[in-house]
PDB file of N, CA and C in Angstrom:
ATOM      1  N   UNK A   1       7.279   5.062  -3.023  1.00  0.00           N
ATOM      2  CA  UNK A   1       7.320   6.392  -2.433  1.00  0.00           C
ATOM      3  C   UNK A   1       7.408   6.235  -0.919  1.00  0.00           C
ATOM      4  N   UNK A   2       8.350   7.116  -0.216  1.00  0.00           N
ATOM      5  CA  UNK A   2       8.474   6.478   1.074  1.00  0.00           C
ATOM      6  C   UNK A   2       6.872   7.786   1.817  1.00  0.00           C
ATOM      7  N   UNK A   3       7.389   7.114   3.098  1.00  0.00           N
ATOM      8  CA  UNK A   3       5.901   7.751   4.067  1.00  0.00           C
ATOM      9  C   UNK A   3       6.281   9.883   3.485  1.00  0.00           C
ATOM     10  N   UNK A   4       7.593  10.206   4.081  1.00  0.00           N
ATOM     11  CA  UNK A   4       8.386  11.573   4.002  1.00  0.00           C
ATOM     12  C   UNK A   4       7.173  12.320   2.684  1.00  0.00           C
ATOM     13  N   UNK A   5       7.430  11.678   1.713  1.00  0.00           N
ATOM     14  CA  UNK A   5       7.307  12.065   0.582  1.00  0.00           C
ATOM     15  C   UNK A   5       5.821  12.260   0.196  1.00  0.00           C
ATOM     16  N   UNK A   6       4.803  10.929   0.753  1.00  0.00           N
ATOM     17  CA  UNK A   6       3.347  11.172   0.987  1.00  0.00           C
ATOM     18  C   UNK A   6       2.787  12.099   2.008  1.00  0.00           C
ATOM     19  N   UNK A   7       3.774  12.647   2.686  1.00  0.00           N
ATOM     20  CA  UNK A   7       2.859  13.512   3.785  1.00  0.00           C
ATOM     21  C   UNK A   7       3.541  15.023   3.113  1.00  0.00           C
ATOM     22  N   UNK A   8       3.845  15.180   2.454  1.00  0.00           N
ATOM     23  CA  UNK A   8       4.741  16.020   2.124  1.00  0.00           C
ATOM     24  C   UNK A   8       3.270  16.218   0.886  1.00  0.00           C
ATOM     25  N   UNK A   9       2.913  15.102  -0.163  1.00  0.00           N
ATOM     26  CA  UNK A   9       2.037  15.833  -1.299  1.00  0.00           C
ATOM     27  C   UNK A   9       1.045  15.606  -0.347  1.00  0.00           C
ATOM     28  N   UNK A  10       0.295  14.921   0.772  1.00  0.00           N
ATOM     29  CA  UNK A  10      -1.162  15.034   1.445  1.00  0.00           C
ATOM     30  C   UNK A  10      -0.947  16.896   1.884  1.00  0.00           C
ATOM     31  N   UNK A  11       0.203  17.427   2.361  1.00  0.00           N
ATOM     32  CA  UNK A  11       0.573  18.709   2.858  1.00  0.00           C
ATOM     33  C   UNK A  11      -0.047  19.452   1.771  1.00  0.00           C
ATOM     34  N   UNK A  12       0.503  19.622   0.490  1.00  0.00           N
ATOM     35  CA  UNK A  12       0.004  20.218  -0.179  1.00  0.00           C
ATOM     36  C   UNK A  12      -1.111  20.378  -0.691  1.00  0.00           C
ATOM     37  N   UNK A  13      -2.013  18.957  -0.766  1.00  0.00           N
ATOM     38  CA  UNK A  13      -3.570  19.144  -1.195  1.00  0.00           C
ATOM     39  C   UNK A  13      -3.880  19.533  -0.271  1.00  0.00           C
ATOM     40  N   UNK A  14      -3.698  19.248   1.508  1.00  0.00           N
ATOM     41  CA  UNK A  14      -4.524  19.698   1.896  1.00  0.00           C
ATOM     42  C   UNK A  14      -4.207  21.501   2.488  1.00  0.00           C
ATOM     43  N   UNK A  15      -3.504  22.094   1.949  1.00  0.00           N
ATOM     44  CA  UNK A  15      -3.230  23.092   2.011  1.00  0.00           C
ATOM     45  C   UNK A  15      -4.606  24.336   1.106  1.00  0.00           C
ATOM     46  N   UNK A  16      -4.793  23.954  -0.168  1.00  0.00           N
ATOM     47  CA  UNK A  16      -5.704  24.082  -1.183  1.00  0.00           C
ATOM     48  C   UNK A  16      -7.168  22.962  -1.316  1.00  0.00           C
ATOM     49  N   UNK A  17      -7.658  23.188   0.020  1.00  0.00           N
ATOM     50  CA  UNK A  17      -8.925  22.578   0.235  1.00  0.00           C
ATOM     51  C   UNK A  17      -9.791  23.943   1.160  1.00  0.00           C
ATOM     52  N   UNK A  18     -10.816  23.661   1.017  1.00  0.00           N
ATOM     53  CA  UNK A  18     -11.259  25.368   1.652  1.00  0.00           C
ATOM     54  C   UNK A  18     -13.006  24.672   2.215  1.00  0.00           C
ATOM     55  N   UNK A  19     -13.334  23.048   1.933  1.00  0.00           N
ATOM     56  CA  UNK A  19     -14.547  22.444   2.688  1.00  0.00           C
ATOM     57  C   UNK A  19     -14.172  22.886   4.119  1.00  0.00           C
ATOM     58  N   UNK A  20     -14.625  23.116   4.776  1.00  0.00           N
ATOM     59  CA  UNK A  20     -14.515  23.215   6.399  1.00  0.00           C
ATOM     60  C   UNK A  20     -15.148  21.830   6.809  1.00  0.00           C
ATOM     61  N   UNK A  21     -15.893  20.882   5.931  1.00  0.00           N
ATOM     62  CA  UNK A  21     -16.336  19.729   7.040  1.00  0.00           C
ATOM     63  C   UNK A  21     -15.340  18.763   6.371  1.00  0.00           C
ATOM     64  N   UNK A  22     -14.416  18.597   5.150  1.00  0.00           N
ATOM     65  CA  UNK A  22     -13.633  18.208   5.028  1.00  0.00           C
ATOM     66  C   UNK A  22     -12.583  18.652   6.003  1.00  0.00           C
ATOM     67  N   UNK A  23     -11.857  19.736   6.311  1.00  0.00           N
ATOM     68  CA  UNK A  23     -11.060  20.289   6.704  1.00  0.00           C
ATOM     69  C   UNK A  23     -11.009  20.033   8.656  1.00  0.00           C
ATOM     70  N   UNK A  24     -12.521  19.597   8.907  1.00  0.00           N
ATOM     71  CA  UNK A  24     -12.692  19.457  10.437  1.00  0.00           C
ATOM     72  C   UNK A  24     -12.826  17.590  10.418  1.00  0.00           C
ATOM     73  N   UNK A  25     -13.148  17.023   9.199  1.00  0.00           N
ATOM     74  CA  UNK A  25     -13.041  15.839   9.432  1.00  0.00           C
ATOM     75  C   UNK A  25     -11.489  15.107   9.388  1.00  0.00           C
ATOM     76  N   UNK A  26     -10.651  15.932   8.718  1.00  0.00           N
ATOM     77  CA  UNK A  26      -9.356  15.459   8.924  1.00  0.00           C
ATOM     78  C   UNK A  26      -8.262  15.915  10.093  1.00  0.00           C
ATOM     79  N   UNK A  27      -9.157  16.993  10.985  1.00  0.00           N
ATOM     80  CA  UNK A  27      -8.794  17.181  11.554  1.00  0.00           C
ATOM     81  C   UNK A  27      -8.758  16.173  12.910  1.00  0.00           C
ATOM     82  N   UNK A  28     -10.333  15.895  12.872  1.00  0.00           N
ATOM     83  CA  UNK A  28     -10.846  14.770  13.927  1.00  0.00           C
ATOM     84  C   UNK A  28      -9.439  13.612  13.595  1.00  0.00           C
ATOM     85  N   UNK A  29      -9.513  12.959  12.376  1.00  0.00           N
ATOM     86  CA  UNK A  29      -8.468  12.008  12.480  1.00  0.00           C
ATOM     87  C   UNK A  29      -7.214  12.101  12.661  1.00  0.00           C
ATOM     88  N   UNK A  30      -6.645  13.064  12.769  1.00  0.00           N
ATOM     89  CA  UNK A  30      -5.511  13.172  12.904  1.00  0.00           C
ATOM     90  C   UNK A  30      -5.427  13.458  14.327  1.00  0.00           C
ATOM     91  N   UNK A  31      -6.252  14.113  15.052  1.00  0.00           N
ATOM     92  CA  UNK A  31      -6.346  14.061  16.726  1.00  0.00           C
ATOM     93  C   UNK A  31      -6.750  12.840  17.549  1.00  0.00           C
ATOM     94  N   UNK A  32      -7.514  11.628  16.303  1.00  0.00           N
ATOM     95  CA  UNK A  32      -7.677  10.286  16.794  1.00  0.00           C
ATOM     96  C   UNK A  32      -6.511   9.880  16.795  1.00  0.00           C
ATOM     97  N   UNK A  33      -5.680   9.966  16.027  1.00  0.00           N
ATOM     98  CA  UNK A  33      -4.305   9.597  15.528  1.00  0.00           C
ATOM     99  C   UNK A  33      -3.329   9.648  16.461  1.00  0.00           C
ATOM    100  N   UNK A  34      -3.240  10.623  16.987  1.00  0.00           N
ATOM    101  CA  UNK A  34      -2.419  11.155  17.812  1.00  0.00           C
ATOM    102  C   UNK A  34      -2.832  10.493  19.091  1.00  0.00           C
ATOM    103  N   UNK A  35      -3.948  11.040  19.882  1.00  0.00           N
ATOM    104  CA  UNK A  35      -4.561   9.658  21.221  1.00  0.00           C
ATOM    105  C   UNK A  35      -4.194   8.563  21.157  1.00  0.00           C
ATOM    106  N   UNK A  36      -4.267   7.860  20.061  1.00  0.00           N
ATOM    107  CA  UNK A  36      -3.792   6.615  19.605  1.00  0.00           C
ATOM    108  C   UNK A  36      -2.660   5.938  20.049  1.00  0.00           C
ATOM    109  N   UNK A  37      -1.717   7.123  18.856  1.00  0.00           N
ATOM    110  CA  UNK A  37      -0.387   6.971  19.526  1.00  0.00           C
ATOM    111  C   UNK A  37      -0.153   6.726  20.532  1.00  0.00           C
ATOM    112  N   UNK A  38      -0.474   8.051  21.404  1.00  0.00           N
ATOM    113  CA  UNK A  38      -0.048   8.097  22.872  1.00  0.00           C
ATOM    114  C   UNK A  38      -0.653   6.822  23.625  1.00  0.00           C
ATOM    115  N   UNK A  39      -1.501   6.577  23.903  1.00  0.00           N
ATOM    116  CA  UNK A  39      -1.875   5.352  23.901  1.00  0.00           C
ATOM    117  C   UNK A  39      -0.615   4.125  24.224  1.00  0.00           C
ATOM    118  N   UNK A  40      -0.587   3.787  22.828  1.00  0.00           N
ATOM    119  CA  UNK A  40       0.212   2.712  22.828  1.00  0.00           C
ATOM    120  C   UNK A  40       1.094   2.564  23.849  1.00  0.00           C
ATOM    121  N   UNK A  41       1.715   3.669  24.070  1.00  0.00           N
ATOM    122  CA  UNK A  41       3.437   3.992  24.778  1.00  0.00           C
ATOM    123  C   UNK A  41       2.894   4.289  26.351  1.00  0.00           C
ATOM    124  N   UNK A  42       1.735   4.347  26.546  1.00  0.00           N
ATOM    125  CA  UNK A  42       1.319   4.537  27.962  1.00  0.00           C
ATOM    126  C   UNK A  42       1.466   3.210  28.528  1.00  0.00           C
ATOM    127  N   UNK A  43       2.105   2.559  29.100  1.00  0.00           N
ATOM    128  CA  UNK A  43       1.932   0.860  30.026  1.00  0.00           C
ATOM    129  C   UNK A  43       2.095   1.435  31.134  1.00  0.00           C
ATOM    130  N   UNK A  44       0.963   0.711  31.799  1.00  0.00           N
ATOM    131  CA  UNK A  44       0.932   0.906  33.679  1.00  0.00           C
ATOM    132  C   UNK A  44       2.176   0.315  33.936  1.00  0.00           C
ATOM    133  N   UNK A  45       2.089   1.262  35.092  1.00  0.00           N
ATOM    134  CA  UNK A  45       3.202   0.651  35.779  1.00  0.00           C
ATOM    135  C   UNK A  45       3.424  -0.650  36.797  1.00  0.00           C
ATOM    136  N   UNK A  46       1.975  -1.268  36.854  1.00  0.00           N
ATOM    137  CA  UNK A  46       1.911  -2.764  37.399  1.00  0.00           C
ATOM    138  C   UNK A  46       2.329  -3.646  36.349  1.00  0.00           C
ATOM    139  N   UNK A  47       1.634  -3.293  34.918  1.00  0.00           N
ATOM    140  CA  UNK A  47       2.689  -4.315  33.781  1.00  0.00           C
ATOM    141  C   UNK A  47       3.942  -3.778  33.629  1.00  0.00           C
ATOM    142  N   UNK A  48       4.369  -3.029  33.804  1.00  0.00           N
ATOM    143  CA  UNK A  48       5.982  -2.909  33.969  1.00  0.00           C
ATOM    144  C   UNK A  48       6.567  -4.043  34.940  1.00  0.00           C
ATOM    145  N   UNK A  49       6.233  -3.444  36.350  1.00  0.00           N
ATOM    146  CA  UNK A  49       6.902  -4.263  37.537  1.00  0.00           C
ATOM    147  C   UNK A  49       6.523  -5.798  37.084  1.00  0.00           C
ATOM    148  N   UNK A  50       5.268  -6.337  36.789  1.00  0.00           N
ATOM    149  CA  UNK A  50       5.357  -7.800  36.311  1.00  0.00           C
ATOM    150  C   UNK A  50       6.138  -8.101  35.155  1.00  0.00           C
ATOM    151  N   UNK A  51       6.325  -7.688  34.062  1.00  0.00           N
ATOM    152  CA  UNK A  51       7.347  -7.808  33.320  1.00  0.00           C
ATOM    153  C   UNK A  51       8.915  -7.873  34.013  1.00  0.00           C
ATOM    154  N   UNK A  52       9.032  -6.648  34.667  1.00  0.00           N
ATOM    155  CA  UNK A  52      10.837  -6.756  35.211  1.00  0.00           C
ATOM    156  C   UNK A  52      10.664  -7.917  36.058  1.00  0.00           C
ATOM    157  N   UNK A  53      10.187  -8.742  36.816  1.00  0.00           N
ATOM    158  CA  UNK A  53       9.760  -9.533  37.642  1.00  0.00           C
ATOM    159  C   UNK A  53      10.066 -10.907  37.001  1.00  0.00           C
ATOM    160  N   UNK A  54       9.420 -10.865  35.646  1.00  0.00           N
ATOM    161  CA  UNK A  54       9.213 -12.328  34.918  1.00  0.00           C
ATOM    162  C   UNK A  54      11.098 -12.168  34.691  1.00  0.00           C
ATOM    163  N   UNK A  55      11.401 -11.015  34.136  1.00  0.00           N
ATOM    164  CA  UNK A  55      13.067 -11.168  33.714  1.00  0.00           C
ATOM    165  C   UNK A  55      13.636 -11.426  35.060  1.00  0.00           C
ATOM    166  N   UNK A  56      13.655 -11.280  36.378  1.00  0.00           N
ATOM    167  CA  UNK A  56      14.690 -11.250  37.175  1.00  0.00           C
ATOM    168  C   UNK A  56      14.232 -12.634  37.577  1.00  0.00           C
ATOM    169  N   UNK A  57      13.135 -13.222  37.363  1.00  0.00           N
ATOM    170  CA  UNK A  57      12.812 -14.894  37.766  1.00  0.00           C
ATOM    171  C   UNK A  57      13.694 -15.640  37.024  1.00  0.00           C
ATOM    172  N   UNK A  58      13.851 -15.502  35.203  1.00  0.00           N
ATOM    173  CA  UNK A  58      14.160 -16.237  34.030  1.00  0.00           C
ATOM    174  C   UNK A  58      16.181 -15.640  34.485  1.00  0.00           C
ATOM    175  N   UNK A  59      16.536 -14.721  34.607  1.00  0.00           N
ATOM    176  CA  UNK A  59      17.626 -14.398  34.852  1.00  0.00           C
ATOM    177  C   UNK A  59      18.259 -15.253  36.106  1.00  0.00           C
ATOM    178  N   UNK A  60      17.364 -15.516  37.606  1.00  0.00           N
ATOM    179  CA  UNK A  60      18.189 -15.767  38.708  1.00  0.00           C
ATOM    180  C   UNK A  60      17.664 -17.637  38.148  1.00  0.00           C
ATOM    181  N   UNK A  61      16.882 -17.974  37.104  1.00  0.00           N
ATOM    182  CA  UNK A  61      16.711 -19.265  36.994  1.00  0.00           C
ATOM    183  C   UNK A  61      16.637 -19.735  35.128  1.00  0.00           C
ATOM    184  N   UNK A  62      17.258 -19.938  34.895  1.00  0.00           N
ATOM    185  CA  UNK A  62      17.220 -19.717  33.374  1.00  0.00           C
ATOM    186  C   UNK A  62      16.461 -21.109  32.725  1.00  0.00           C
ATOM    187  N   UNK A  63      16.991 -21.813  33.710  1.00  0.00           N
ATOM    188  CA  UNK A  63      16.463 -22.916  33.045  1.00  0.00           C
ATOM    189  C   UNK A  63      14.858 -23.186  33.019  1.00  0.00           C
ATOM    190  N   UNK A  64      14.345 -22.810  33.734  1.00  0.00           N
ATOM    191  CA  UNK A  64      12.984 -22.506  33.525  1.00  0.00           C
ATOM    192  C   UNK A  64      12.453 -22.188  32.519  1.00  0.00           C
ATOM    193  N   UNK A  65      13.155 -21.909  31.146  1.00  0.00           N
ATOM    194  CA  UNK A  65      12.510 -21.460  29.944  1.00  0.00           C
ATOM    195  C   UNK A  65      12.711 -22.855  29.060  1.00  0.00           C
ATOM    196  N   UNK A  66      11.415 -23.052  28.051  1.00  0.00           N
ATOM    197  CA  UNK A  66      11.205 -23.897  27.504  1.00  0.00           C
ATOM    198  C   UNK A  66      11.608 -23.401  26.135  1.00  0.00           C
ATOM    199  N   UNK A  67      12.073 -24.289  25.733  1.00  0.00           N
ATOM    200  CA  UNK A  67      12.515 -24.503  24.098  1.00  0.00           C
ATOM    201  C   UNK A  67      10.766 -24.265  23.499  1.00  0.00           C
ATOM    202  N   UNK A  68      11.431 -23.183  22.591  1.00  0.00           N
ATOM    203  CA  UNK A  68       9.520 -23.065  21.953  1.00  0.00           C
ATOM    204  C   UNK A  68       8.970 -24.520  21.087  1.00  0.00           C
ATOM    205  N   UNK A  69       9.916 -24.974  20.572  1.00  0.00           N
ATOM    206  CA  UNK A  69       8.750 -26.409  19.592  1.00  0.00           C
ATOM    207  C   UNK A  69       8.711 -27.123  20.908  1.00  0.00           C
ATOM    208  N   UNK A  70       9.331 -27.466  22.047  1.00  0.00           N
ATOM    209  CA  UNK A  70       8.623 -28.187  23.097  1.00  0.00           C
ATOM    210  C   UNK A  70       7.678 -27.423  23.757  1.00  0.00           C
ATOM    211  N   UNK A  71       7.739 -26.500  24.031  1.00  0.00           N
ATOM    212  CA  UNK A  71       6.239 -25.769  24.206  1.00  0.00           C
ATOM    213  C   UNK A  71       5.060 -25.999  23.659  1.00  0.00           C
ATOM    214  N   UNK A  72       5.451 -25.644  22.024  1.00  0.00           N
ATOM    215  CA  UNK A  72       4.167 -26.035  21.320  1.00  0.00           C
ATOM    216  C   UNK A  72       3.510 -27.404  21.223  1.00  0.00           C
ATOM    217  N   UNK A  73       4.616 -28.257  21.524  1.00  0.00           N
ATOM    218  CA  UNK A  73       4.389 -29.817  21.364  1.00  0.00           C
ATOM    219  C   UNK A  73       3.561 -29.920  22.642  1.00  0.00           C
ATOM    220  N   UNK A  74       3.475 -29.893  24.427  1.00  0.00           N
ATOM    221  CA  UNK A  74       2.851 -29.476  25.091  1.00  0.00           C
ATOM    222  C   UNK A  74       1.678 -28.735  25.483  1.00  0.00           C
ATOM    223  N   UNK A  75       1.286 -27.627  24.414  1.00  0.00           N
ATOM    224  CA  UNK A  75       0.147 -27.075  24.498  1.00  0.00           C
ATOM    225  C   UNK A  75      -0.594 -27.864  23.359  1.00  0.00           C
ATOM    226  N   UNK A  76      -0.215 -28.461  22.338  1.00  0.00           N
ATOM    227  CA  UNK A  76      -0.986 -29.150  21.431  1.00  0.00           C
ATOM    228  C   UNK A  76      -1.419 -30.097  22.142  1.00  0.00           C
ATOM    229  N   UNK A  77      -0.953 -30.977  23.275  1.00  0.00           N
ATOM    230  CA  UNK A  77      -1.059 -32.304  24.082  1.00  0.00           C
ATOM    231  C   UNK A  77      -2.594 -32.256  24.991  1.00  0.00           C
TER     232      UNK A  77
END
């Protein structure tokens, strides 16, 4: 059953529920839910600029990047 289809029958039970501390506890999670989200997609904008930074280093110098199994062989050392 894809996600579409589960929020679609959670819609309907919880349409025909009439607990109010059920009805305020799913409410809480779904407003945790949402903070959450937003959350994620919030990055400062100092890890931005260090990120574009690391690309325009690896871009104006490429060779600077290590083959990952020699990496790992190196940090195992």
């Amino acid at each position: 059953m894809d996600i579409q289809a589960q929020k679609a029958i959670i819609i309907e039970q919880f349409k025909q529920v009439s607990d109010v501390n059920l009805i305020n506890a799913i409410k809480n999670l779904l407003d945790y839910a949402l903070k959450k989200e937003q959350e994620s997609f919030d990055i400062p904008e100092a890890h931005q600029k260090l990120v574009l930074e690391r690309f325009d280093k690896v871009r104006k110098n490429p060779e600077r990047l290590l083959d990952w199994d020699e990496a790992k062989k190196t940090l195992k050392a």
